[in-house]
C-alpha atoms as a PDB file:
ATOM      1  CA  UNK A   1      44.565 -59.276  24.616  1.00  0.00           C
ATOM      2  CA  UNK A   2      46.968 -61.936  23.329  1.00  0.00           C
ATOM      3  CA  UNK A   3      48.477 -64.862  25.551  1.00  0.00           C
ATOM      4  CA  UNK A   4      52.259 -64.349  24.994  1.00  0.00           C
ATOM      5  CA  UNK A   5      53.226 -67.199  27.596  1.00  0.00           C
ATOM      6  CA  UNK A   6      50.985 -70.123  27.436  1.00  0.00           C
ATOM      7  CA  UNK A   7      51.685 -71.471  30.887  1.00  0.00           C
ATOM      8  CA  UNK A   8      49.728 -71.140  33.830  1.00  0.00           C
ATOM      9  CA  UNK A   9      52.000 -70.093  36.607  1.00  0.00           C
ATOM     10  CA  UNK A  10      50.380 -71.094  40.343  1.00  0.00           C
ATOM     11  CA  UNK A  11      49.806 -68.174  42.637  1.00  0.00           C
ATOM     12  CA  UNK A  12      47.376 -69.765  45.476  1.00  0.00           C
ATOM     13  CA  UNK A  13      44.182 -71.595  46.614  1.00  0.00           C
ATOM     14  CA  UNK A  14      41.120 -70.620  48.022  1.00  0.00           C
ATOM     15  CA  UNK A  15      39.139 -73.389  50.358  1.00  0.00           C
ATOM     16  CA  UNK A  16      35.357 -73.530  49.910  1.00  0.00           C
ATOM     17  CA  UNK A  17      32.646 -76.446  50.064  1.00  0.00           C
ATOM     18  CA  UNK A  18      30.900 -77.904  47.162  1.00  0.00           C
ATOM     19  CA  UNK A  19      28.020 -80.468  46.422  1.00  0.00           C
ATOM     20  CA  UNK A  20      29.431 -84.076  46.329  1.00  0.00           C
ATOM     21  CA  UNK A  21      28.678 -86.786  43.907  1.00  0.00           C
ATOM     22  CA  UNK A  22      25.741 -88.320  45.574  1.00  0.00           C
ATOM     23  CA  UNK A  23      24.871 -86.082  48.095  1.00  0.00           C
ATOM     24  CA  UNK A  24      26.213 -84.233  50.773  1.00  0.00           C
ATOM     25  CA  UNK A  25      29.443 -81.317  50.706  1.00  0.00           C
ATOM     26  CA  UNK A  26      32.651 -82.076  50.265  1.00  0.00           C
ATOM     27  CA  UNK A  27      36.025 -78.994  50.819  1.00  0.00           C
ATOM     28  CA  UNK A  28      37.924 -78.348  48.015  1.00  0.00           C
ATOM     29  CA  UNK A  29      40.150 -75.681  46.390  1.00  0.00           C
ATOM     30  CA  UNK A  30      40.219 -73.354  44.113  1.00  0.00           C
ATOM     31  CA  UNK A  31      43.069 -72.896  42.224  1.00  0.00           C
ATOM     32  CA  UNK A  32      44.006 -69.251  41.407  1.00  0.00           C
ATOM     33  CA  UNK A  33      47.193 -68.562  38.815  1.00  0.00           C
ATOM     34  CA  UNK A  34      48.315 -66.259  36.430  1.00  0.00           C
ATOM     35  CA  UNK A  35      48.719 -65.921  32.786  1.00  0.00           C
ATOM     36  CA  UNK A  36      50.599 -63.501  31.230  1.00  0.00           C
ATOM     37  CA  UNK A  37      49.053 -61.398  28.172  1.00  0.00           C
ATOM     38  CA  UNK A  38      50.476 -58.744  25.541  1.00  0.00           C
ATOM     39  CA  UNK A  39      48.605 -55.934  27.201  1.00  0.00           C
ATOM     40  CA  UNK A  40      45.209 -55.448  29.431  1.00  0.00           C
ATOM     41  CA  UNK A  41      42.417 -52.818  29.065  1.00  0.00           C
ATOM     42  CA  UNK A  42      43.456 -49.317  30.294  1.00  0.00           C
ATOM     43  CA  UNK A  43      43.153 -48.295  33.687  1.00  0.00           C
ATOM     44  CA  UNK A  44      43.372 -52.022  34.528  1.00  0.00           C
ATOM     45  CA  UNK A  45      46.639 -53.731  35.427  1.00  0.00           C
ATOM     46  CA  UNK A  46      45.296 -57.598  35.303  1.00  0.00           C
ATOM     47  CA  UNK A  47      42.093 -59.193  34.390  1.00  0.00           C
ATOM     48  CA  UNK A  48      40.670 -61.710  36.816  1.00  0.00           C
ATOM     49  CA  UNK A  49      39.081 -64.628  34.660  1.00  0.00           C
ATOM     50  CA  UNK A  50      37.027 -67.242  36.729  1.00  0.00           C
ATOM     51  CA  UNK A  51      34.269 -69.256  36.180  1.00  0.00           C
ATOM     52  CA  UNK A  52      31.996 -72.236  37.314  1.00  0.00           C
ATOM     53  CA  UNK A  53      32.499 -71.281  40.685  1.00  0.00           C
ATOM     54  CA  UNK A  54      29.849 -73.498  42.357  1.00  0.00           C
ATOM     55  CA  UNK A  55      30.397 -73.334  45.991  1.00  0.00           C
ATOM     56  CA  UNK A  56      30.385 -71.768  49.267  1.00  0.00           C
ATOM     57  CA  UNK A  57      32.931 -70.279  51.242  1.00  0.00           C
ATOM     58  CA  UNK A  58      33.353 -67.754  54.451  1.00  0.00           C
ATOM     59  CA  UNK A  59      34.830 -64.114  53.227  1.00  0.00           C
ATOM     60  CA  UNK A  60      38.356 -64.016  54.284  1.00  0.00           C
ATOM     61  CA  UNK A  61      37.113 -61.493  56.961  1.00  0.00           C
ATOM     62  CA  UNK A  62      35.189 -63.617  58.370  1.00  0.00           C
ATOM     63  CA  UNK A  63      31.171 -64.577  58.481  1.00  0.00           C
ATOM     64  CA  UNK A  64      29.005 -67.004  57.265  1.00  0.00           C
ATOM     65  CA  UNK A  65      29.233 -68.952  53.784  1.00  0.00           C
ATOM     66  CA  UNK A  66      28.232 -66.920  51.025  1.00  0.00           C
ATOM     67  CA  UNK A  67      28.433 -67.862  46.949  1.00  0.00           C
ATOM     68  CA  UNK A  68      32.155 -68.575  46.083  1.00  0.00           C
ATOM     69  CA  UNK A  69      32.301 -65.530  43.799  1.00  0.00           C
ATOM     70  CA  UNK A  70      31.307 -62.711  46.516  1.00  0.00           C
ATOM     71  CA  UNK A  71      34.277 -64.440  48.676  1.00  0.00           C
ATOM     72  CA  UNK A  72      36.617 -64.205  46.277  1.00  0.00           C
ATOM     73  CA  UNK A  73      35.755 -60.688  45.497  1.00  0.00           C
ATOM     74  CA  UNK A  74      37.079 -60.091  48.649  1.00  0.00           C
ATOM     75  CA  UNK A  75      40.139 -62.017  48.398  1.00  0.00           C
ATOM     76  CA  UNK A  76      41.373 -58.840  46.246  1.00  0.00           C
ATOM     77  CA  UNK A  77      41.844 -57.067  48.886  1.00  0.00           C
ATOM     78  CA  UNK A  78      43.706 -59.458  50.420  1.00  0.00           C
ATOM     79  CA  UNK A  79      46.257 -60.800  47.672  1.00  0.00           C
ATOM     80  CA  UNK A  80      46.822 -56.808  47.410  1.00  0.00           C
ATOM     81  CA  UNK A  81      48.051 -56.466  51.013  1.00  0.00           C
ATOM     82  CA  UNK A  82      49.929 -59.810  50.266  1.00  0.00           C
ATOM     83  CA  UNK A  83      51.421 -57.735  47.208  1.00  0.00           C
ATOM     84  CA  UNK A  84      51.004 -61.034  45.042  1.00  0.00           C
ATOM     85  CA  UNK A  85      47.894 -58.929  42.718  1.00  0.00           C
ATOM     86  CA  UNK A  86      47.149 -55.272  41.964  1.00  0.00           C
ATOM     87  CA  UNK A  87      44.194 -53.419  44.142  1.00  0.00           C
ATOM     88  CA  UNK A  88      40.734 -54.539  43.366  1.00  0.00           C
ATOM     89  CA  UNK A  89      40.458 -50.701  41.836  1.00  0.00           C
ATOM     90  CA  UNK A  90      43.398 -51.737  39.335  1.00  0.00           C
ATOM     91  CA  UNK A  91      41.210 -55.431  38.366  1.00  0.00           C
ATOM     92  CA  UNK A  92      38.732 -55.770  35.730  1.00  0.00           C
ATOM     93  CA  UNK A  93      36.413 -59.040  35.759  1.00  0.00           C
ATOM     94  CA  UNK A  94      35.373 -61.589  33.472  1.00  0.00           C
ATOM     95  CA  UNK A  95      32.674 -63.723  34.638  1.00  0.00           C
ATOM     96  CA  UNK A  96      32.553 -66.636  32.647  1.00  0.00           C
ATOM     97  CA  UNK A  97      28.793 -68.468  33.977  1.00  0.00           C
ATOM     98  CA  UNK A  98      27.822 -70.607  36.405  1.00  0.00           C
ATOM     99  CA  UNK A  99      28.542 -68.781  39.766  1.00  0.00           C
ATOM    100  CA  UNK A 100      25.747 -70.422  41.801  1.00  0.00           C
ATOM    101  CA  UNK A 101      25.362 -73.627  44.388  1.00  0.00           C
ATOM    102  CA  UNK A 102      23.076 -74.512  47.163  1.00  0.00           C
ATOM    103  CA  UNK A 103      23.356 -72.414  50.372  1.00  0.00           C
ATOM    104  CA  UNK A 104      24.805 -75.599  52.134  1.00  0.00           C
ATOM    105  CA  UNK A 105      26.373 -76.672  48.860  1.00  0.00           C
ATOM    106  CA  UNK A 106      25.008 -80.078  48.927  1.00  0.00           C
ATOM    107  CA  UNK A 107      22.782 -80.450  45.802  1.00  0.00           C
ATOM    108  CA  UNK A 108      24.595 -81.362  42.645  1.00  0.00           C
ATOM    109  CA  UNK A 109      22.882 -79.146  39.183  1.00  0.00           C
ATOM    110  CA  UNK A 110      20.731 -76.383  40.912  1.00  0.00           C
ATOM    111  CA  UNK A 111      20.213 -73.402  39.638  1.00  0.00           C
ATOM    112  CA  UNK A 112      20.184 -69.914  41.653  1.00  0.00           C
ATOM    113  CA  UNK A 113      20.308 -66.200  41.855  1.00  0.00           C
ATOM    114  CA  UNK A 114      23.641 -64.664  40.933  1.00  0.00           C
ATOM    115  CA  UNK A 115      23.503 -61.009  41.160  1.00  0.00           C
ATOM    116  CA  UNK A 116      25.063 -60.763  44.416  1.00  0.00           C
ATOM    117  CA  UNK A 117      28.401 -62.328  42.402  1.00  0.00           C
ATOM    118  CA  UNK A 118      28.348 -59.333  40.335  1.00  0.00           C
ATOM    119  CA  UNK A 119      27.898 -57.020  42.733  1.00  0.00           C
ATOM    120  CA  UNK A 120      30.229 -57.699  45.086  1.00  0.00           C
ATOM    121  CA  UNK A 121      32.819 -57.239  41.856  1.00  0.00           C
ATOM    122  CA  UNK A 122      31.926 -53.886  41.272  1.00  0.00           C
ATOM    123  CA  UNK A 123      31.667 -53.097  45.001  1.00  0.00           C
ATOM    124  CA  UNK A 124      35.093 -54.046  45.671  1.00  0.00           C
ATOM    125  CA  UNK A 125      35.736 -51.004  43.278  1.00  0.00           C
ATOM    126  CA  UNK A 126      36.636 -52.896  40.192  1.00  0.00           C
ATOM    127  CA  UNK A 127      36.816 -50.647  36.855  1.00  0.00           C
ATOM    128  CA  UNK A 128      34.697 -53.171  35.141  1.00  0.00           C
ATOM    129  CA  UNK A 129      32.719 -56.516  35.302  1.00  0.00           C
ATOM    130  CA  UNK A 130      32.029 -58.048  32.179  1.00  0.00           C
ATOM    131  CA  UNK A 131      30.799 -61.416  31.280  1.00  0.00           C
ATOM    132  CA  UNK A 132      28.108 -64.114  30.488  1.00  0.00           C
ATOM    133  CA  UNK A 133      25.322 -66.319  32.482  1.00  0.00           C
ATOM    134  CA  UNK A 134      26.148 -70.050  32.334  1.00  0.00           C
ATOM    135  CA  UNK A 135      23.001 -72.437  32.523  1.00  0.00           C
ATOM    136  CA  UNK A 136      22.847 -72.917  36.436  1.00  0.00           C
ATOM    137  CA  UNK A 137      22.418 -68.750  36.752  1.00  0.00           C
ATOM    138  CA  UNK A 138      19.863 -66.628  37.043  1.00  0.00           C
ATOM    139  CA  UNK A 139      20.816 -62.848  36.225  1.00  0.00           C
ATOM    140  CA  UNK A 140      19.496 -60.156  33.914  1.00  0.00           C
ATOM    141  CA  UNK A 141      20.708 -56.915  32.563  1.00  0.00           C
ATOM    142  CA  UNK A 142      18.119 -55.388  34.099  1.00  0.00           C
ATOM    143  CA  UNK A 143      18.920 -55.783  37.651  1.00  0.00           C
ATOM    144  CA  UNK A 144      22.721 -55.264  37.139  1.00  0.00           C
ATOM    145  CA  UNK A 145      21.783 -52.304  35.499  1.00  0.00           C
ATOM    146  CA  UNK A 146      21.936 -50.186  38.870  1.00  0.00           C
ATOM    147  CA  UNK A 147      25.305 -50.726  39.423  1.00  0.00           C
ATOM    148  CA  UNK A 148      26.795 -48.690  36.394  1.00  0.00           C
ATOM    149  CA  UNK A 149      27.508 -48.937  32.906  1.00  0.00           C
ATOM    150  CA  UNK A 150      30.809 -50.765  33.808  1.00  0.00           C
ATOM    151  CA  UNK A 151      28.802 -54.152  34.321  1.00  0.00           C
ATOM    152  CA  UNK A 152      28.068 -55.371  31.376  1.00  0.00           C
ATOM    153  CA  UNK A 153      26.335 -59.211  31.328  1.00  0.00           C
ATOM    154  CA  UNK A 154      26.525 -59.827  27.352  1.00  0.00           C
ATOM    155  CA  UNK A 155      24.971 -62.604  25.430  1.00  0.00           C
ATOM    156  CA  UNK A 156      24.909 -61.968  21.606  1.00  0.00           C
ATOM    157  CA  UNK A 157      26.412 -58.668  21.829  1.00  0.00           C
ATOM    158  CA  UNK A 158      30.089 -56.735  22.387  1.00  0.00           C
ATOM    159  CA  UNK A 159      31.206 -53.471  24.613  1.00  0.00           C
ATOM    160  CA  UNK A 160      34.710 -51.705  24.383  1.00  0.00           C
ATOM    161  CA  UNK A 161      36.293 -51.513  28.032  1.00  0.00           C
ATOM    162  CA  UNK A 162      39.862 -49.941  28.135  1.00  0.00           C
ATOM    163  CA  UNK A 163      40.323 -50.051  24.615  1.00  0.00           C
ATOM    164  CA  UNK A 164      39.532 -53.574  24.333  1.00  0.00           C
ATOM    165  CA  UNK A 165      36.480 -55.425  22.843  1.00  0.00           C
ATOM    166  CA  UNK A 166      34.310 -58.117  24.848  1.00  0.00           C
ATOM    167  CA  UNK A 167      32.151 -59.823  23.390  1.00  0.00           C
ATOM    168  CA  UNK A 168      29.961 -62.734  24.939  1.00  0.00           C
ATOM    169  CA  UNK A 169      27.020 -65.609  24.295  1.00  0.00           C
ATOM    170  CA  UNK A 170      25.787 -67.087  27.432  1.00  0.00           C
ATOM    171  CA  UNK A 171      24.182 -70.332  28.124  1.00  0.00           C
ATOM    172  CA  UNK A 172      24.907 -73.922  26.981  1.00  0.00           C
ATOM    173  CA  UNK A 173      23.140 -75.515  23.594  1.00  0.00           C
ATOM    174  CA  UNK A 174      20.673 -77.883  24.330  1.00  0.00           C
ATOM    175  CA  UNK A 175      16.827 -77.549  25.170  1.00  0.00           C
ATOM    176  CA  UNK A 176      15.401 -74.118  24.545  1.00  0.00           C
ATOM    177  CA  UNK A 177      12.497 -75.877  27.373  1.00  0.00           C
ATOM    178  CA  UNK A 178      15.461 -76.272  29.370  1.00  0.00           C
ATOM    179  CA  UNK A 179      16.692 -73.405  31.794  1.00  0.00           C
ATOM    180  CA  UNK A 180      19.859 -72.205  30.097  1.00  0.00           C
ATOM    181  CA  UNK A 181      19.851 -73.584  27.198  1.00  0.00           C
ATOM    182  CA  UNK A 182      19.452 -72.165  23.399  1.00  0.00           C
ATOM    183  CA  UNK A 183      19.149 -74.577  20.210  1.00  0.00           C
ATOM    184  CA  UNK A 184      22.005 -75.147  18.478  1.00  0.00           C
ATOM    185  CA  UNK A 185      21.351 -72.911  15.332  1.00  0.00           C
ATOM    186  CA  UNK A 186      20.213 -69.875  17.407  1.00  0.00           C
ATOM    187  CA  UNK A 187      23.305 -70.410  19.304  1.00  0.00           C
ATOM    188  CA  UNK A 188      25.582 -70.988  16.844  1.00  0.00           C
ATOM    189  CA  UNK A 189      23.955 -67.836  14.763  1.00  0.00           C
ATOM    190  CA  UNK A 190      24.587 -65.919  17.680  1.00  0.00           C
ATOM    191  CA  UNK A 191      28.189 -66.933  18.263  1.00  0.00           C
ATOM    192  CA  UNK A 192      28.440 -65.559  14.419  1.00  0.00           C
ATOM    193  CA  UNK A 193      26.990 -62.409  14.816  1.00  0.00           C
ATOM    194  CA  UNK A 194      29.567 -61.500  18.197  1.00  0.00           C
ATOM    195  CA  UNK A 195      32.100 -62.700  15.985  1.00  0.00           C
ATOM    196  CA  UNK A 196      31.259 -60.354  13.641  1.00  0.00           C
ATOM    197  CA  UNK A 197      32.605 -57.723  15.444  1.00  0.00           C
ATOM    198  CA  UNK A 198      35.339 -58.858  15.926  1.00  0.00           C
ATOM    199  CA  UNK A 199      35.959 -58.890  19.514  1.00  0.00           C
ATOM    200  CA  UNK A 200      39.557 -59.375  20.992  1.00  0.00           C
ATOM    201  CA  UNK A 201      37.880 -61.066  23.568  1.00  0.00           C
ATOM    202  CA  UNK A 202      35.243 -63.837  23.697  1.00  0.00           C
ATOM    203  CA  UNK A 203      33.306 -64.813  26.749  1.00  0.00           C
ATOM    204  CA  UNK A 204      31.492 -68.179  26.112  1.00  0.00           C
ATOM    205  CA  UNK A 205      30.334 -70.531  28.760  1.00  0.00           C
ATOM    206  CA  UNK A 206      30.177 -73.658  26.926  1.00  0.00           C
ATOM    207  CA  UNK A 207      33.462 -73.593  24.498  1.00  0.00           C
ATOM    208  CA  UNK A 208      35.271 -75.370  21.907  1.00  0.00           C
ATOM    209  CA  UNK A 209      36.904 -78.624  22.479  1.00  0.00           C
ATOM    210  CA  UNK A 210      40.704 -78.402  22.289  1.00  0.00           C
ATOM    211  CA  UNK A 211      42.851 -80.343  19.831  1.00  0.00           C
ATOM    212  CA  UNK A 212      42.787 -83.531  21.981  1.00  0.00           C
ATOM    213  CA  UNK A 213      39.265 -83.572  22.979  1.00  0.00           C
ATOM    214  CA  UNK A 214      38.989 -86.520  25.225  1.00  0.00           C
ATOM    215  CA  UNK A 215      41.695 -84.099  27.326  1.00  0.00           C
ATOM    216  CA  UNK A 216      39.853 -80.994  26.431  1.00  0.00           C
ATOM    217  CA  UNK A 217      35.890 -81.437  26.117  1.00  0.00           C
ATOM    218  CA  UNK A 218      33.786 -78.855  24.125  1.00  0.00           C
ATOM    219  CA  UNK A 219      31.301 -78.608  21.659  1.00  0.00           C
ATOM    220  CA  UNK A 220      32.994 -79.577  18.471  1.00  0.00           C
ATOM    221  CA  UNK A 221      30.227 -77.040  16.882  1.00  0.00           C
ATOM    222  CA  UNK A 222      31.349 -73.914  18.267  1.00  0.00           C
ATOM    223  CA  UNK A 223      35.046 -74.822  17.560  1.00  0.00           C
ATOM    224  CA  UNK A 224      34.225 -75.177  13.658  1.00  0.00           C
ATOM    225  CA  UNK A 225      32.721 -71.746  13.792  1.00  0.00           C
ATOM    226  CA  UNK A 226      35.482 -69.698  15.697  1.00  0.00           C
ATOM    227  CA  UNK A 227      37.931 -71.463  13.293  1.00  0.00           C
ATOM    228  CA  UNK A 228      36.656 -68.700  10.974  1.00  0.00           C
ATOM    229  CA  UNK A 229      36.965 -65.649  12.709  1.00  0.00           C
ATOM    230  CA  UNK A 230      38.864 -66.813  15.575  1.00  0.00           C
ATOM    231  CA  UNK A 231      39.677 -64.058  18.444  1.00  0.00           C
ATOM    232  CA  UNK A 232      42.887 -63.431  20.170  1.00  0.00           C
ATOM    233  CA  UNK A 233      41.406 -65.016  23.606  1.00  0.00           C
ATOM    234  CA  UNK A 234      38.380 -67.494  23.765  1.00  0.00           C
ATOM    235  CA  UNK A 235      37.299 -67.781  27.390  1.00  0.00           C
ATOM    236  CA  UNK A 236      34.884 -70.541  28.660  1.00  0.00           C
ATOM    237  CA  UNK A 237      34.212 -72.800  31.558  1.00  0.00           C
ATOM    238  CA  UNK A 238      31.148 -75.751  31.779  1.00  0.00           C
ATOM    239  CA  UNK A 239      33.511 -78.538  31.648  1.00  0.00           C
ATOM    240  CA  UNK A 240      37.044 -78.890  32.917  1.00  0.00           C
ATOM    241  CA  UNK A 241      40.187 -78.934  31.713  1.00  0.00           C
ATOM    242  CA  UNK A 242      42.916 -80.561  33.546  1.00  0.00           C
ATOM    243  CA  UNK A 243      45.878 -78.163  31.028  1.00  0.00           C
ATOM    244  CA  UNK A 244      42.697 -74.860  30.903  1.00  0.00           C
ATOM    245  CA  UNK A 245      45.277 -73.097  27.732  1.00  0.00           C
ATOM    246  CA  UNK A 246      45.616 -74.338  24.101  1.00  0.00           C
ATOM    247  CA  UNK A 247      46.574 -72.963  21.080  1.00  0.00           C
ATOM    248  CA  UNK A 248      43.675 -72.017  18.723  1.00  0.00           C
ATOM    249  CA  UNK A 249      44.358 -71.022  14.952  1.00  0.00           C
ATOM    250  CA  UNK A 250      46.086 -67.766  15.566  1.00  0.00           C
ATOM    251  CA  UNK A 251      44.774 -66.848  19.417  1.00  0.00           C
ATOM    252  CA  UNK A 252      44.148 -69.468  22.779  1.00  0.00           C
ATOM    253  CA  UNK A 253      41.219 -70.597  24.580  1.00  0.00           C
ATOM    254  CA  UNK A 254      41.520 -70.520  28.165  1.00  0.00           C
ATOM    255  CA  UNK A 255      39.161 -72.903  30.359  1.00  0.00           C
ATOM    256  CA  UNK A 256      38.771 -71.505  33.665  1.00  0.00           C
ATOM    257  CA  UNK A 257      35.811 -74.185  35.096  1.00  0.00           C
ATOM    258  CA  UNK A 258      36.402 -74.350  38.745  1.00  0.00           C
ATOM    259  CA  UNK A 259      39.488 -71.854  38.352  1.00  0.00           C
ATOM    260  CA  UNK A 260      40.607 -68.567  38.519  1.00  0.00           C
ATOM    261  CA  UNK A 261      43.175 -66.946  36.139  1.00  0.00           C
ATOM    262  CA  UNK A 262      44.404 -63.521  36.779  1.00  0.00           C
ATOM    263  CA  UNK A 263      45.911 -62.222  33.514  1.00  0.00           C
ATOM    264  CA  UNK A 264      48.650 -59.949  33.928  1.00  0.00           C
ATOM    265  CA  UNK A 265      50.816 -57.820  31.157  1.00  0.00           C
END
């Protein structure tokens, strides 16, 4: 999966809540585009890519708040009747970490159960969910075991989907004491193994900064390694990035913190 069209072309928003600097919940939107690729797992016709999607926000049919992701799994269904993206059946998903936030989404840095983000993904009948745990969530393999082979949470390891390889390394480096967090050899060893394999696609949550750092934030670290073995498409969230797609060596790294990118052949 190769970007062949490096700008980010604006579909819609989606309106949640989220925890505001010093307390309290603030609205805001999420921004949801599209990207356009050289080709897409089979059986899929687009990828959604979103991550760091720390808020709260009714389903479009209605309800209480839930977690940002489970909403937006239902937005599928919605931009398909709107004919502006394919059915959820025709989507595969790339979860990219930190999905979680405080039930009233007014505390800043928690940390929370995710599985319910997953899982509403794969309920929404999406050929496969794929992707990493960023350092706010709490998920296992285990428990999204149940809900097929198709979801696949990686972290130091690769699966083929549609003819394409994923491969993944969750968490952030920092603190092994810390949740979330892995010490910088044992991550960056990881990162080396995954790339190993040579993956088409790489599912980070922390990532590389981009050429102009103070622009493009990232862990200077990582970038070093994937500059020698670099993949056609790095995706990570953590921190944002006001332009999410650069040019790395001979593939891109797409940011998608606070954003959702729907990559379509």
């Amino acid at each position: 999966m190769r970007v062949v069209a490096g700008e980010l072309v604006g579909l819609t928003e989606v309106g949640y809540r989220r925890a505001r600097a010093g307390g309290g919940s603030e609205g805001a939107r999420l921004p949801v585009g599209r990207l356009r690729v050289d080709r897409v797992p089979s059986g899929c016709d687009a990828v959604l890519v979103v991550g760091d999607l720390q808020g709260v926000a009714p389903s479009p049919w209605g309800g209480p708040p839930v977690l940002l992701g489970v909403a937006l799994a239902d937005y599928l269904t919605v931009w398909a009747e709107e004919g502006s993206a394919p059915p959820p059946e025709r989507v595969g998903v790339v979860l990219a970490g930190d999905l979680y936030a405080a039930p009233a989404a007014d505390r800043r840095g928690v940390g929370g159960a995710v599985r319910d983000v997953w899982w509403a993904f794969a309920a929404a009948g999406c050929p496969f969910v794929v992707g990493v745990a960023g350092n706010h969530d709490l998920v296992s393999a285990a428990e999204l075991a149940e809900a097929g082979g198709h979801v696949r949470l990686l972290d130091g390891d690769c699966v083929d989907l549609g003819g394409v390889r994923f491969g993944g390394v969750g968490r952030i480096i920092g603190d092994p004491a810390r949740p979330g967090r892995r010490a910088e050899r044992a991550q960056i060893d990881l990162l080396g193994r995954v790339l190993g394999e040579d993956p088409s696609v790489l599912i980070l949550h922390e990532g590389p900064a981009g050429p102009d750092a103070d622009d493009r934030p990232g862990r200077a670290e990582i970038g070093v390694r994937l500059r020698l073995r670099p993949p056609a498409l790095t995706v990570c969230g953590h921190v944002h990035w006001n332009a999410p797609v650069c040019a790395s060596m001979d593939g891109h790294v797409l940011n998608v913190d606070a954003r959702a990118v729907l990559l379509t052949p």
